[in-house]
Each structure stands twice: as structure tokens, then as C-alpha cells.
C-alpha atoms as a PDB file:
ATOM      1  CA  UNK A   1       0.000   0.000   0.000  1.00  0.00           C
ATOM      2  CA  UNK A   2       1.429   3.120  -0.679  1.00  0.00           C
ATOM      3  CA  UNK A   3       2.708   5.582   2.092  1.00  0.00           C
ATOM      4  CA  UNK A   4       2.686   9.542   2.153  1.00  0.00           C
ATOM      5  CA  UNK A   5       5.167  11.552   1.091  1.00  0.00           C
ATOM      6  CA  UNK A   6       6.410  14.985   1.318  1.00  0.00           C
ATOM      7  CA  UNK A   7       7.755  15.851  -2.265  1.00  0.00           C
ATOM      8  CA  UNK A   8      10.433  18.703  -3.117  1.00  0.00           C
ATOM      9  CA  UNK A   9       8.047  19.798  -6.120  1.00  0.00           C
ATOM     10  CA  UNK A  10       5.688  21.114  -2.643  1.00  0.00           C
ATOM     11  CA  UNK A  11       3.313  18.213  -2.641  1.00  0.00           C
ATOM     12  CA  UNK A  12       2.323  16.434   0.119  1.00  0.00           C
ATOM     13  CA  UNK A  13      -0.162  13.617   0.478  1.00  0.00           C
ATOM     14  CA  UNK A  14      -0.697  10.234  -0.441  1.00  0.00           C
ATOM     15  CA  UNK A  15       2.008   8.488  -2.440  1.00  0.00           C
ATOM     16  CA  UNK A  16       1.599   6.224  -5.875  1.00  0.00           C
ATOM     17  CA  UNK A  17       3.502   3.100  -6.222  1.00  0.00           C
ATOM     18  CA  UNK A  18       5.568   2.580  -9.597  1.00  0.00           C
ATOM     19  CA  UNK A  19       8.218   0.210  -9.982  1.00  0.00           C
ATOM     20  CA  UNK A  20       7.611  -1.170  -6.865  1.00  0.00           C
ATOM     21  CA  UNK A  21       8.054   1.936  -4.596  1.00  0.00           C
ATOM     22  CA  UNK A  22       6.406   4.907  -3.529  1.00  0.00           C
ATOM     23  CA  UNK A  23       6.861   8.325  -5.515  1.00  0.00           C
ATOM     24  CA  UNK A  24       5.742  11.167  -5.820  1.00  0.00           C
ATOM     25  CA  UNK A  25       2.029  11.846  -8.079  1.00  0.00           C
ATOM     26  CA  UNK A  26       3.030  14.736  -9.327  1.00  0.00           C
ATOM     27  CA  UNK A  27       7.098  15.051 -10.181  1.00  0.00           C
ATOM     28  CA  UNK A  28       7.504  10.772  -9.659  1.00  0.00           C
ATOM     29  CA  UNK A  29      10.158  11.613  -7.424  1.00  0.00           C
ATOM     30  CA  UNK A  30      11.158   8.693  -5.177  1.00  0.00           C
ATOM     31  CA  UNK A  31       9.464   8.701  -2.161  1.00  0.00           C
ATOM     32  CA  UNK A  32      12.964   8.418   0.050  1.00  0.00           C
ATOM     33  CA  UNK A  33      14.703  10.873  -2.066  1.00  0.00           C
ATOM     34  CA  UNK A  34      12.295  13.872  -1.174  1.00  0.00           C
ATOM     35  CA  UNK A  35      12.175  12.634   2.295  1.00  0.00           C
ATOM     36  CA  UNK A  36      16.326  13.197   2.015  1.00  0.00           C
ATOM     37  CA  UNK A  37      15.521  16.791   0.822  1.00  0.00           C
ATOM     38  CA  UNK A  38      14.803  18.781   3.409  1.00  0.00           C
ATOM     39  CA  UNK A  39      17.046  21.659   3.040  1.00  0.00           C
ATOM     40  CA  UNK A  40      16.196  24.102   0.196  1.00  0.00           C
ATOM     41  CA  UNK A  41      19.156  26.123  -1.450  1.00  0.00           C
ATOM     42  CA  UNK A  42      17.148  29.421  -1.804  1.00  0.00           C
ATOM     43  CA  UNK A  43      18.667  32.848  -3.359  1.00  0.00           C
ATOM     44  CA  UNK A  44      18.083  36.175  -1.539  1.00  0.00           C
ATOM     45  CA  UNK A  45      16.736  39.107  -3.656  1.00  0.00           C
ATOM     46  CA  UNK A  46      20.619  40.231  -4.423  1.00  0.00           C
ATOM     47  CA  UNK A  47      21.413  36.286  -5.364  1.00  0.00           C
ATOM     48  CA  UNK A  48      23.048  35.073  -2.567  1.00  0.00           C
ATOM     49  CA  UNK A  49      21.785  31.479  -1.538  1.00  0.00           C
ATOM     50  CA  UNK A  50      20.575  30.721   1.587  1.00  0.00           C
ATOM     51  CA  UNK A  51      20.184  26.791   3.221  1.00  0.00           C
ATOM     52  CA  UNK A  52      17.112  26.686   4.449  1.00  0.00           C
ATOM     53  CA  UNK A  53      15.259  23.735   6.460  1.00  0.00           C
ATOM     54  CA  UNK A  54      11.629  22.944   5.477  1.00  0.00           C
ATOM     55  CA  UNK A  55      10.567  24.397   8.596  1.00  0.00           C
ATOM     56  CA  UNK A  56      11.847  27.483   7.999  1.00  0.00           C
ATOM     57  CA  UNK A  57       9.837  27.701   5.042  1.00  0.00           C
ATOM     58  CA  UNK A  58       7.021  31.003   4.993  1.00  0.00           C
ATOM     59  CA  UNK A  59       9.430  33.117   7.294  1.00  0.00           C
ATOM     60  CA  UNK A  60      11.358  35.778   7.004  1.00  0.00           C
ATOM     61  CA  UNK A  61      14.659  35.814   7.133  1.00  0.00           C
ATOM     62  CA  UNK A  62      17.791  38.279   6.892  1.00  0.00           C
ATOM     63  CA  UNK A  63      20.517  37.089   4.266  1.00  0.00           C
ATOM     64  CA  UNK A  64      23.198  37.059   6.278  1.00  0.00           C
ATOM     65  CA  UNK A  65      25.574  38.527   3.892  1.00  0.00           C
ATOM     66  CA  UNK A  66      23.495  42.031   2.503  1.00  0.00           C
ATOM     67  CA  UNK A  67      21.095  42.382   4.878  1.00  0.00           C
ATOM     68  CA  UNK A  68      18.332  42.207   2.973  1.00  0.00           C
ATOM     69  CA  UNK A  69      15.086  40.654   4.619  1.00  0.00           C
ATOM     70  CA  UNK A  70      12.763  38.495   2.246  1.00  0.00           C
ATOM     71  CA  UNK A  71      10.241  35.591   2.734  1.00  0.00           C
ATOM     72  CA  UNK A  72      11.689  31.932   2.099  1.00  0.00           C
ATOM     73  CA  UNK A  73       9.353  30.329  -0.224  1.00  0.00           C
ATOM     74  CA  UNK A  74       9.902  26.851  -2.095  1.00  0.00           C
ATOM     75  CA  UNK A  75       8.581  28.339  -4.800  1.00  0.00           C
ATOM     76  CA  UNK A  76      12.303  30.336  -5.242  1.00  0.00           C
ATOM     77  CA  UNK A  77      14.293  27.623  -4.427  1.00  0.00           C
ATOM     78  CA  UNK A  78      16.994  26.471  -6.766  1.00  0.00           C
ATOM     79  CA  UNK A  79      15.396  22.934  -6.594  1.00  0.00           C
ATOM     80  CA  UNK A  80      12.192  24.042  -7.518  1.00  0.00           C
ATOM     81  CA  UNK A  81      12.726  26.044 -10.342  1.00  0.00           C
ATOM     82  CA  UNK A  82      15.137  23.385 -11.856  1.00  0.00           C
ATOM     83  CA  UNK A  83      11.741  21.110 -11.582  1.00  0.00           C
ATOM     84  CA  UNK A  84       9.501  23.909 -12.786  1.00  0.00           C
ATOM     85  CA  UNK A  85      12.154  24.027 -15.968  1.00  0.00           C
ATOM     86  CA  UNK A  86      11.780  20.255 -16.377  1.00  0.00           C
ATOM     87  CA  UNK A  87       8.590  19.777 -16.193  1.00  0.00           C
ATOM     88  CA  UNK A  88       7.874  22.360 -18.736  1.00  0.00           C
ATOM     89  CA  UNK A  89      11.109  21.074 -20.721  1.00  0.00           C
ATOM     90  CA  UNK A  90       8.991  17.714 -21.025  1.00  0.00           C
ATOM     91  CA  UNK A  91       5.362  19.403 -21.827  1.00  0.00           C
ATOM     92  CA  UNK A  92       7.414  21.642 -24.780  1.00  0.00           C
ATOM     93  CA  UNK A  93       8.428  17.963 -26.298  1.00  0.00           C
ATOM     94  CA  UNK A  94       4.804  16.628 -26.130  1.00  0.00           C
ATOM     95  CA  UNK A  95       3.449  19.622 -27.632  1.00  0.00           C
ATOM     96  CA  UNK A  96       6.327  19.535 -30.574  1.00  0.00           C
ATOM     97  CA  UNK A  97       5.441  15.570 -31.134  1.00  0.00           C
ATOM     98  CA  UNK A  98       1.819  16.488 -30.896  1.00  0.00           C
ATOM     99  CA  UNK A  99       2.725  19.317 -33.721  1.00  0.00           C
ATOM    100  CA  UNK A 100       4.350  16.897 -35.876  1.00  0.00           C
ATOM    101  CA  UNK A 101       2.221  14.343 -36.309  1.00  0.00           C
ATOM    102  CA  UNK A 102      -0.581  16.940 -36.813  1.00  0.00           C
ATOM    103  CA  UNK A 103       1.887  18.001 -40.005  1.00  0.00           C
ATOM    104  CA  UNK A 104       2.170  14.547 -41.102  1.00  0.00           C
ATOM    105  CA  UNK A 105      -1.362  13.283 -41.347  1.00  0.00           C
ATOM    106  CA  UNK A 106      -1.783  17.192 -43.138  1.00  0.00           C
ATOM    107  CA  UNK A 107       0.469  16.339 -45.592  1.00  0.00           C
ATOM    108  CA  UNK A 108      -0.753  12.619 -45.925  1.00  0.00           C
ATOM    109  CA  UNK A 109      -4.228  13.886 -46.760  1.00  0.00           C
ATOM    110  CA  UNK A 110      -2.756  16.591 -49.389  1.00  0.00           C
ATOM    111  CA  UNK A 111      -0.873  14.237 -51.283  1.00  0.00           C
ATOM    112  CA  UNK A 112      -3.741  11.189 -51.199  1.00  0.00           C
ATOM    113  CA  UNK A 113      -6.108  14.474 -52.239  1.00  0.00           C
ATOM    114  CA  UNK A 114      -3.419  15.314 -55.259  1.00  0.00           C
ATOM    115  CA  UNK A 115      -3.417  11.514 -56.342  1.00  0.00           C
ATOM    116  CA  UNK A 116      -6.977  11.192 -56.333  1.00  0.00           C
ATOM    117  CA  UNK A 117      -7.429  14.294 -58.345  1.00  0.00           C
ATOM    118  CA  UNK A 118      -5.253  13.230 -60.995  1.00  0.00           C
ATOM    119  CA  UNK A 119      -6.858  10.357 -61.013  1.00  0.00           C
ATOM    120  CA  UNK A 120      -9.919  10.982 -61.033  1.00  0.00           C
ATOM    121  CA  UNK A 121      -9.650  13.773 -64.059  1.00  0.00           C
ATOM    122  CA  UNK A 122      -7.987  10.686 -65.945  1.00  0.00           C
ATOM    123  CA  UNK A 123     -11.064   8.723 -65.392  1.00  0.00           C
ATOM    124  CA  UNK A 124     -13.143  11.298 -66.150  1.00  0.00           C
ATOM    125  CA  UNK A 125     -11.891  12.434 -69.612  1.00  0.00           C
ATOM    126  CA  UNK A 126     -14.274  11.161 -72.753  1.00  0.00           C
ATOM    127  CA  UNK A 127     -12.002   8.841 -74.635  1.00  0.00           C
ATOM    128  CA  UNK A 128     -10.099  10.662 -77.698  1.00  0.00           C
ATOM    129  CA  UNK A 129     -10.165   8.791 -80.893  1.00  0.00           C
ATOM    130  CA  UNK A 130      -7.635   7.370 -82.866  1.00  0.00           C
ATOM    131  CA  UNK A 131      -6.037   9.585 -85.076  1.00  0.00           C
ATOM    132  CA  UNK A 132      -5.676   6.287 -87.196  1.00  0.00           C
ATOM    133  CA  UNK A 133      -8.816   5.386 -87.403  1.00  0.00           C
ATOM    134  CA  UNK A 134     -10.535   9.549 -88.427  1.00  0.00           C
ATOM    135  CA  UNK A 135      -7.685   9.684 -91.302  1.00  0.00           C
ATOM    136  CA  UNK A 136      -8.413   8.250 -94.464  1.00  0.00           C
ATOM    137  CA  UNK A 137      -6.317   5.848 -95.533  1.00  0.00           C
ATOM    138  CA  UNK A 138      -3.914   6.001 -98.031  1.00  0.00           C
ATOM    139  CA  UNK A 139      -4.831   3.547-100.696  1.00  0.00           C
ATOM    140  CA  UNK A 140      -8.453   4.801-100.379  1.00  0.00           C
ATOM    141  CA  UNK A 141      -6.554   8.214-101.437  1.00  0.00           C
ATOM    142  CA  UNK A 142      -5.219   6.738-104.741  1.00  0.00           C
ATOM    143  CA  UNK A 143      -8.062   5.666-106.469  1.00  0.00           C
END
């Protein structure tokens, strides 16, 4: 049966079992290796990163380095954004695949149109006749 879990991507909640283990519904991070990451590496507003403990997430803190006071949120966390970047890496391949086989079939039904044109005004024509057989013939000439 599958256990909770507390994910870096922020969820936390019931966990699914793949592969025979529990991860994470959302980013299918394993369930031990977001339990390991508890400490988020979070830059201040002048880009100095901070270490910061999930409980110390929704304060404010001072960076210790320029002073400046801001609100740690996982949502700025190095981790997370690398995951945000991912996961919208991945949806930007789907949507190109998607794309492409959208073009394909388009161009499938073109050409199968094209064909069936041509053949279809071949069909169509009324059959031309002979030019052999509307000439007269040559000995009927001589008489």
C-alpha cells in the first residue's frame, strides 16, 4: 500500500507506487529521495543562496551577507525552479510531437487528395479517338 510523502516539487499527500516503490504523483520523485531533501538552497533578492530547512519555510529571514530581509518560499528555491524548468522542458516535447504528427497526417491527406485528383480527371476524360482510325487511308486516297 502506498505511504505519504512529502515531495520537493511542494506536494504532500498520499504516495503512488511505480516500480515497486512509492513516488511522488506529481514530479515521480522517489518517495525516500524527497524525504532526504529537506534543506532548500534558496537565493536572496541580491542572489546570494541561503540553506534553508523545510521548517523554515514562509518566514522571514535576513541574508546574512546584505542584509536584505525576504520571505523563504519553495517556490524560489533552486530545486524548484530546476523542476519547474523540467517539467515544462517535457510538456514543450509533447506539444512539438503532438505538432508533428498533426503536419504529417496534413500532408498525408494533401498528397492522397493530389493523387486522387489526378486520377480521377484521368477517369473522367471522354475517350479521344484514334487519329488512325478519323484519317483516311492512303490507298483509299489513290483511287
Amino acid at each position: 500500500m502506498a505511504g505519504s510523502v512529502t515531495c520537493i516539487c511542494g506536494y504532500r499527500g498520499p504516495a503512488v507506487t511505480a516500480e515497486g516503490r512509492d513516488v511522488c504523483p506529481i514530479c515521480r520523485t522517489p518517495a525516500g529521495a524527497a524525504a532526504a531533501a529537506h534543506t532548500y538552497r534558496i537565493p536572496c533578492p541580491r542572489g546570494h543562496v541561503l540553506q534553508a530547512s523545510e521548517r523554515m519555510l514562509d518566514q522571514q529571514v535576513v541574508c546574512p551577507q546584505c542584509n536584505e530581509v525576504f520571505t523563504l518560499r519553495v517556490a524560489d528555491s533552486i530545486e524548484h525552479r530546476k523542476e519547474r524548468k523540467r517539467l515544462e522542458r517535457e510538456q514543450e516535447e509533447r506539444d512539438a510531437k503532438r505538432w508533428l504528427a498533426r503536419a504529417i497526417w496534413a500532408a498525408a491527406f494533401i498528397a492522397a487528395s493530389l493523387i486522387g485528383m489526378v486520377v480521377f480527371s484521368l477517369l473522367a476524360r471522354p475517350p479521344q479517338p484514334d487519329a488512325d482510325s478519323t484519317a483516311p487511308h492512303p490507298a483509299a486516297q489513290s483511287e
